[in-house]
C-alpha atoms as a PDB file:
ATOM      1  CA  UNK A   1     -16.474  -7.527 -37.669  1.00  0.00           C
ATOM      2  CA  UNK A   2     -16.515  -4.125 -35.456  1.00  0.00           C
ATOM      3  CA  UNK A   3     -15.005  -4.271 -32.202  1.00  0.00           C
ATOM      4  CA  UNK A   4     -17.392  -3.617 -29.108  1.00  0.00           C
ATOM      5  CA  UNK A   5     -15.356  -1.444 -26.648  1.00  0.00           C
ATOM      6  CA  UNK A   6     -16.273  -2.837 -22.784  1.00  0.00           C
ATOM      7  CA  UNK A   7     -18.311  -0.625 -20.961  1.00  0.00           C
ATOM      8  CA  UNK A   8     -16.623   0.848 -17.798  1.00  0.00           C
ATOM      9  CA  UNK A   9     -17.670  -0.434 -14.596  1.00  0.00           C
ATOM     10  CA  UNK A  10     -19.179   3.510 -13.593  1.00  0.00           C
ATOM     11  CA  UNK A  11     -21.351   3.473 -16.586  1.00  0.00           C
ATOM     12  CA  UNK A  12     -22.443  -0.081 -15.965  1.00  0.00           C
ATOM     13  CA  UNK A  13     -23.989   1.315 -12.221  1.00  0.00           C
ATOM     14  CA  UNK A  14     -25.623   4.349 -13.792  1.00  0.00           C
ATOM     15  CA  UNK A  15     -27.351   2.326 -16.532  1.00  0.00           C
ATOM     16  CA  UNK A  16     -28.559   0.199 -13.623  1.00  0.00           C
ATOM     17  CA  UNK A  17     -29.553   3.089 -11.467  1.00  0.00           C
ATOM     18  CA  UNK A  18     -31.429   4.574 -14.426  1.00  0.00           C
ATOM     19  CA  UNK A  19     -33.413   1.280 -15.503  1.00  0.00           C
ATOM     20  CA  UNK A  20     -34.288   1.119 -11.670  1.00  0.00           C
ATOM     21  CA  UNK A  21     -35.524   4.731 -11.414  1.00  0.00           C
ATOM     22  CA  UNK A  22     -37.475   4.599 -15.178  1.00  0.00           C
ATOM     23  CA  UNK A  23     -39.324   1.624 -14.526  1.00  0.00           C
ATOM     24  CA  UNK A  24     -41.311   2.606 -11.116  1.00  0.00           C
ATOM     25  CA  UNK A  25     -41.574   6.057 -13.027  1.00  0.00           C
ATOM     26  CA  UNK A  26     -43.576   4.489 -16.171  1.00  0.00           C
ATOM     27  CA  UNK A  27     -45.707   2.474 -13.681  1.00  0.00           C
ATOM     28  CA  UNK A  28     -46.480   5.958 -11.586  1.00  0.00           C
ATOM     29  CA  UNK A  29     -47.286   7.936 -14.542  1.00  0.00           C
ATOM     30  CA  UNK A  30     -49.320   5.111 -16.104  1.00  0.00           C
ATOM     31  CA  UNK A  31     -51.187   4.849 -12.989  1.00  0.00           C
ATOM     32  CA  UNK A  32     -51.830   8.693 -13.048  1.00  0.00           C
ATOM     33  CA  UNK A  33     -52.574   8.233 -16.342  1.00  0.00           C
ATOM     34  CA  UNK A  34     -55.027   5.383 -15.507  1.00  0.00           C
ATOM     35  CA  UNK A  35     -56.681   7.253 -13.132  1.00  0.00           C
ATOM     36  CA  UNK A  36     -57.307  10.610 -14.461  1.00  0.00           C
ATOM     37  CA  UNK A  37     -54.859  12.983 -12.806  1.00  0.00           C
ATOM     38  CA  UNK A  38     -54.309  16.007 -14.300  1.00  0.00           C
ATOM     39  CA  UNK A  39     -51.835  16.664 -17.241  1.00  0.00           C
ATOM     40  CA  UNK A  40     -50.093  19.228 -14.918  1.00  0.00           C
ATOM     41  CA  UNK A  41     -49.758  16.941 -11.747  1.00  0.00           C
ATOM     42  CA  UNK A  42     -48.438  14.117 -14.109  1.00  0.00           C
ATOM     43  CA  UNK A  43     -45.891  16.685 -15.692  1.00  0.00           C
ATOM     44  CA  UNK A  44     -45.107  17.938 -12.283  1.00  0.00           C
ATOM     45  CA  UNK A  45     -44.504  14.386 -10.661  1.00  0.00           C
ATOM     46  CA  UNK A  46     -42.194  14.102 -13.750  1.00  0.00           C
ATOM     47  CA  UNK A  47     -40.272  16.615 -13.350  1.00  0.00           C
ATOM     48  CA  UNK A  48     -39.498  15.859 -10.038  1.00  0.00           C
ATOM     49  CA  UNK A  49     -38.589  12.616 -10.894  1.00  0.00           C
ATOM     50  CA  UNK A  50     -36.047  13.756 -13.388  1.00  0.00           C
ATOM     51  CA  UNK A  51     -34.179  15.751 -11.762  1.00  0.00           C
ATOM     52  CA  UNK A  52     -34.093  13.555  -8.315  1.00  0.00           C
ATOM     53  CA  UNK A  53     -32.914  10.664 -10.844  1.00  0.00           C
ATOM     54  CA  UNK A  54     -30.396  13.015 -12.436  1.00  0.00           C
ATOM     55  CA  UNK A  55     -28.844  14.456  -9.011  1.00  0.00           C
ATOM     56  CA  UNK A  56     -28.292  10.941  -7.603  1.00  0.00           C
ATOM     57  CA  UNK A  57     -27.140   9.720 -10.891  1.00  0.00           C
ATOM     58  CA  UNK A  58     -24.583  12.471 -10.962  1.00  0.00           C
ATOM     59  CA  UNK A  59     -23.822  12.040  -7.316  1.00  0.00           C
ATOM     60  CA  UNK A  60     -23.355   8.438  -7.276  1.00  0.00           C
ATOM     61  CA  UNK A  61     -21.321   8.818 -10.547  1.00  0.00           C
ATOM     62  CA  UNK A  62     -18.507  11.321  -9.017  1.00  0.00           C
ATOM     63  CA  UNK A  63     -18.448   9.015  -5.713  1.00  0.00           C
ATOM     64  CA  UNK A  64     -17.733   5.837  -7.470  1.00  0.00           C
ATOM     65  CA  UNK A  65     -15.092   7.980  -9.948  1.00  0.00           C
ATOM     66  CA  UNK A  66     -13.459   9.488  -6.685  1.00  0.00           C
ATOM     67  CA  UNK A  67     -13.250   6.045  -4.428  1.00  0.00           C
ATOM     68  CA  UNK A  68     -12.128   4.391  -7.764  1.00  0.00           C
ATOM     69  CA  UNK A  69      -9.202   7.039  -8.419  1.00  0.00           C
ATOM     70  CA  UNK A  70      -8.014   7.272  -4.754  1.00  0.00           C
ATOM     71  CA  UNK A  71      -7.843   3.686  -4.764  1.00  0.00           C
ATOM     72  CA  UNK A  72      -6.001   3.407  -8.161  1.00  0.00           C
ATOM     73  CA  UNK A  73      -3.636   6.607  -6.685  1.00  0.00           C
ATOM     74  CA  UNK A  74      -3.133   4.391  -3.382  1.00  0.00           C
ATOM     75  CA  UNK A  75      -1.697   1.181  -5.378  1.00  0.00           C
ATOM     76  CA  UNK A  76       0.224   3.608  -7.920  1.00  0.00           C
ATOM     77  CA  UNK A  77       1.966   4.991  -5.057  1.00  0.00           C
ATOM     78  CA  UNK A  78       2.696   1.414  -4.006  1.00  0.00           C
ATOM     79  CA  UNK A  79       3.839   0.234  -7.085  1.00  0.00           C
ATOM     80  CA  UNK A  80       6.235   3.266  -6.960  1.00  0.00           C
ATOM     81  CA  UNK A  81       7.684   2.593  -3.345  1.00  0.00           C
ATOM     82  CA  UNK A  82       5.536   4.967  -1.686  1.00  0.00           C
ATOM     83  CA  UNK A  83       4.246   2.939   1.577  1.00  0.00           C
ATOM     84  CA  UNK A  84       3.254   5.914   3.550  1.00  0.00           C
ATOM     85  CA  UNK A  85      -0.246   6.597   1.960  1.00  0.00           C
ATOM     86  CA  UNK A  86      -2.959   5.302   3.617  1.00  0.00           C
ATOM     87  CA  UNK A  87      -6.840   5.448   2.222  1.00  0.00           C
ATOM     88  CA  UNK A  88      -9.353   6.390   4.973  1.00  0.00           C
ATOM     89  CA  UNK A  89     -12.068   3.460   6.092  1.00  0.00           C
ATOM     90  CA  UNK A  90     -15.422   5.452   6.483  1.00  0.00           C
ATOM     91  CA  UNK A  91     -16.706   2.094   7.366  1.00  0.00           C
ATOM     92  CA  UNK A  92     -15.425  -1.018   7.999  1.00  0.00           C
ATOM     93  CA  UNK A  93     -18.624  -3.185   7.429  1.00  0.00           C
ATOM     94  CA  UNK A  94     -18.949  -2.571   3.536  1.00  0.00           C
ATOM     95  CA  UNK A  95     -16.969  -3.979   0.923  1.00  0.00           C
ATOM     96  CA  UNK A  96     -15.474  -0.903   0.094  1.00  0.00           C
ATOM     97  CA  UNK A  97     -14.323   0.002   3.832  1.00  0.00           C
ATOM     98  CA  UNK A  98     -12.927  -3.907   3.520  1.00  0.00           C
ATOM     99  CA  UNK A  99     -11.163  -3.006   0.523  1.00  0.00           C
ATOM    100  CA  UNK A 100      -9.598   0.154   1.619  1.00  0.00           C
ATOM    101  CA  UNK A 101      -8.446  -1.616   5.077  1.00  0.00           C
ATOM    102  CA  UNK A 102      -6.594  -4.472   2.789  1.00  0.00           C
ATOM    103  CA  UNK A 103      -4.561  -1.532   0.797  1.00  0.00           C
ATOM    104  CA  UNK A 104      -3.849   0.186   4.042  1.00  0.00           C
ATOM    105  CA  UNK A 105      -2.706  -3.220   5.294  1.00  0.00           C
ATOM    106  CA  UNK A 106      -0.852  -4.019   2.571  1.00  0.00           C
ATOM    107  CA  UNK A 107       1.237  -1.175   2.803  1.00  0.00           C
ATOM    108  CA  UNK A 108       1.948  -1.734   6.435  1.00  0.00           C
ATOM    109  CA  UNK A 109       2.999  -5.179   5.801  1.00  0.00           C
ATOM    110  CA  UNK A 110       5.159  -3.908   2.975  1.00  0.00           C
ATOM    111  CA  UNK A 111       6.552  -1.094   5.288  1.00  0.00           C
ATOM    112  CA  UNK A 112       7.636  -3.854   7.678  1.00  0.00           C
ATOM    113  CA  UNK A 113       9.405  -5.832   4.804  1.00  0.00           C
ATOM    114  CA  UNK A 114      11.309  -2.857   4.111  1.00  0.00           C
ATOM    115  CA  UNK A 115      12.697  -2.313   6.977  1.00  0.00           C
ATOM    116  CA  UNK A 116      13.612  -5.758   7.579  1.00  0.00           C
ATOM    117  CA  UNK A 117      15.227  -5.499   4.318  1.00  0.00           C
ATOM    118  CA  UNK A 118      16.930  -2.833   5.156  1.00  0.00           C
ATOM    119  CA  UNK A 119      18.097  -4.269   8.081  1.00  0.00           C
ATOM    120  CA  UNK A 120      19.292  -7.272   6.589  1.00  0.00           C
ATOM    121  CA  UNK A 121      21.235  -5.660   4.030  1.00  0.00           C
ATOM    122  CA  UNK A 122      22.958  -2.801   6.836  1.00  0.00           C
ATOM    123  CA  UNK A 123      24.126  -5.901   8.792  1.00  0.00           C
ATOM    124  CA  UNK A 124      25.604  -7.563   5.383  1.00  0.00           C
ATOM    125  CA  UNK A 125      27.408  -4.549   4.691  1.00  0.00           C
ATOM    126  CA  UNK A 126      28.396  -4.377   8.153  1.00  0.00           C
ATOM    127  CA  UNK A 127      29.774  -8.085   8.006  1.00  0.00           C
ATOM    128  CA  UNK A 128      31.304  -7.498   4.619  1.00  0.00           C
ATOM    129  CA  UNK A 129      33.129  -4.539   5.676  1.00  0.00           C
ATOM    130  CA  UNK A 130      34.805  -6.171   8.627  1.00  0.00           C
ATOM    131  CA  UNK A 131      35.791  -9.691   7.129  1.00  0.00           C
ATOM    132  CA  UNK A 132      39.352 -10.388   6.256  1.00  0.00           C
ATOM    133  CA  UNK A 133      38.563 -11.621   2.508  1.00  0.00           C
ATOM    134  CA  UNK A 134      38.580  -9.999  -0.623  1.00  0.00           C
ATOM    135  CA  UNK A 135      34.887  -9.454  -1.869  1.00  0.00           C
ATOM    136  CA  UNK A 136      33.430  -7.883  -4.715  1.00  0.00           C
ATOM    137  CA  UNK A 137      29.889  -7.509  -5.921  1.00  0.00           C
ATOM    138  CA  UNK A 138      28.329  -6.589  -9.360  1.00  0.00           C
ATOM    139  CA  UNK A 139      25.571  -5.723 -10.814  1.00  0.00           C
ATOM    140  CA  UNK A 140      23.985  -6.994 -14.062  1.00  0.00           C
ATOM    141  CA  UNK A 141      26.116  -4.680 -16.346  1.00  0.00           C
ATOM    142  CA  UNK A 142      29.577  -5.926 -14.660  1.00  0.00           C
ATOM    143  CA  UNK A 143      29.755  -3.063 -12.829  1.00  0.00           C
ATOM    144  CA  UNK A 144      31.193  -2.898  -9.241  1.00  0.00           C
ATOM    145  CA  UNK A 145      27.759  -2.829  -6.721  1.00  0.00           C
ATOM    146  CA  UNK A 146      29.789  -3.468  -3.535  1.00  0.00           C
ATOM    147  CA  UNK A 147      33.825  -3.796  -2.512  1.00  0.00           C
ATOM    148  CA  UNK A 148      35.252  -4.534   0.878  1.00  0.00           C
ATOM    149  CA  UNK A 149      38.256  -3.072   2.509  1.00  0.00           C
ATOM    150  CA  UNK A 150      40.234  -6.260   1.428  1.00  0.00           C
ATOM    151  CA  UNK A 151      39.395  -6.019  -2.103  1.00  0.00           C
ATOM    152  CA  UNK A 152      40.586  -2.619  -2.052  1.00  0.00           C
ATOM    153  CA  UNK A 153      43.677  -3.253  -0.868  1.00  0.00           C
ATOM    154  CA  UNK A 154      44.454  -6.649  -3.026  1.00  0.00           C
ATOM    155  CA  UNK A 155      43.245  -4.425  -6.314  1.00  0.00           C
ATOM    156  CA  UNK A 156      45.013  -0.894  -5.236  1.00  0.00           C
ATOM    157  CA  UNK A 157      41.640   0.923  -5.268  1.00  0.00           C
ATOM    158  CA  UNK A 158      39.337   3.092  -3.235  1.00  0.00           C
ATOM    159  CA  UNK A 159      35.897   2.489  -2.956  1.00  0.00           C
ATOM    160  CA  UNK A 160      35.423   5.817  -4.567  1.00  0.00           C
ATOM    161  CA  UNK A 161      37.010   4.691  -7.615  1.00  0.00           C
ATOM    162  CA  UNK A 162      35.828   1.384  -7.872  1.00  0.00           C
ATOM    163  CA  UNK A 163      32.264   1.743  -7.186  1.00  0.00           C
ATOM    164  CA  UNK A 164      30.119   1.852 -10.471  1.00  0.00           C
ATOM    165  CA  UNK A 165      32.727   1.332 -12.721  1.00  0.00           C
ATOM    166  CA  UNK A 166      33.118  -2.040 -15.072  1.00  0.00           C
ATOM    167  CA  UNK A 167      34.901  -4.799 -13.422  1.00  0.00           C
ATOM    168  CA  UNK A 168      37.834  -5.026 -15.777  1.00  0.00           C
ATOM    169  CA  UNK A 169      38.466  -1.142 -15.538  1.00  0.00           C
ATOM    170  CA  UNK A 170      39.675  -1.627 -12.511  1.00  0.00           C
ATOM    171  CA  UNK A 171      41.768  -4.876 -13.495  1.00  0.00           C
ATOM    172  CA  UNK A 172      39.699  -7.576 -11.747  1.00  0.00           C
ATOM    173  CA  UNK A 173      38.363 -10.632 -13.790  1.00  0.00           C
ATOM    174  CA  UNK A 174      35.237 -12.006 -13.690  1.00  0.00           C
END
């Protein structure tokens, strides 16, 4: 049994555009057709059909493509630690405008969290660095994250020479 590949969201709007746009077309050019009006009129009233269909299909097609990437760019920048980006609210009354004010306050929030975070972990260090008891920290791989004056002095090391290294090259156990 073949697989049926979804149909992106973009295409989805345009096929709904264009069955919205042919339908009152056929009625019009039935009608025309109905009552009389010349072949040229009819071909004319086409034409201009088409190509208004086409230029707002194309239109709406590179807007939705464009809001759709610079959202997608705005959360990939996210992902990546990138809080300063912000997407710009051209309205805030559509869902859209909505959307693009939850991202933007998203990444506020996240800024704040950071910095708090940040905070936190300056007045650990600060703590850490001042207490009068040997303290070591590592990482997943054994290796030395964090080391206090004490520890340096109890294991004849400098923080230099300790940091990133295993924990038994420097002669501590775990």
């Amino acid at each position: 049994m073949a697989k049926t590949r979804p149909v992106r969201f973009e295409k989805q709007l345009l096929r709904y555009l264009l069955i919205a746009t042919l339908v009152p077309t056929i009625l019009l050019l039935v009608t025309l057709w109905y009552y009389q009006a010349s072949i040229n009129l009819m071909v004319l009233i086409f034409l201009l059909l088409f190509c208004l269909t086409g230029f707002c299909a194309t239109t709406l097609y590179q807007r939705i493509n464009y809001q759709f990437r610079t959202l997608s760019n705005l959360l990939e920048g996210m992902s990546h630690g990138d809080y300063s980006l912000r997407g710009r609210r051209i309205s805030e009354h559509d869902a859209l405008g909505q959307l693009v004010g939850q991202i933007n306050d998203l990444a506020d929030t996240l800024t704040k969290q950071r910095f708090v975070a940040m905070e936190s972990q300056l007045l650990v260090e600060k703590v850490i660095q001042h207490i009068d008891v040997a303290i070591l920290a590592v990482d997943e791989k054994q290796h030395i994250a964090l080391i206090n004056p004490a520890a340096e002095s109890l294991l004849n090391v400098s923080q230099s020479q300790a940091l990133e290294k295993s924990i038994d090259a420097i002669g501590a156990q775990s």
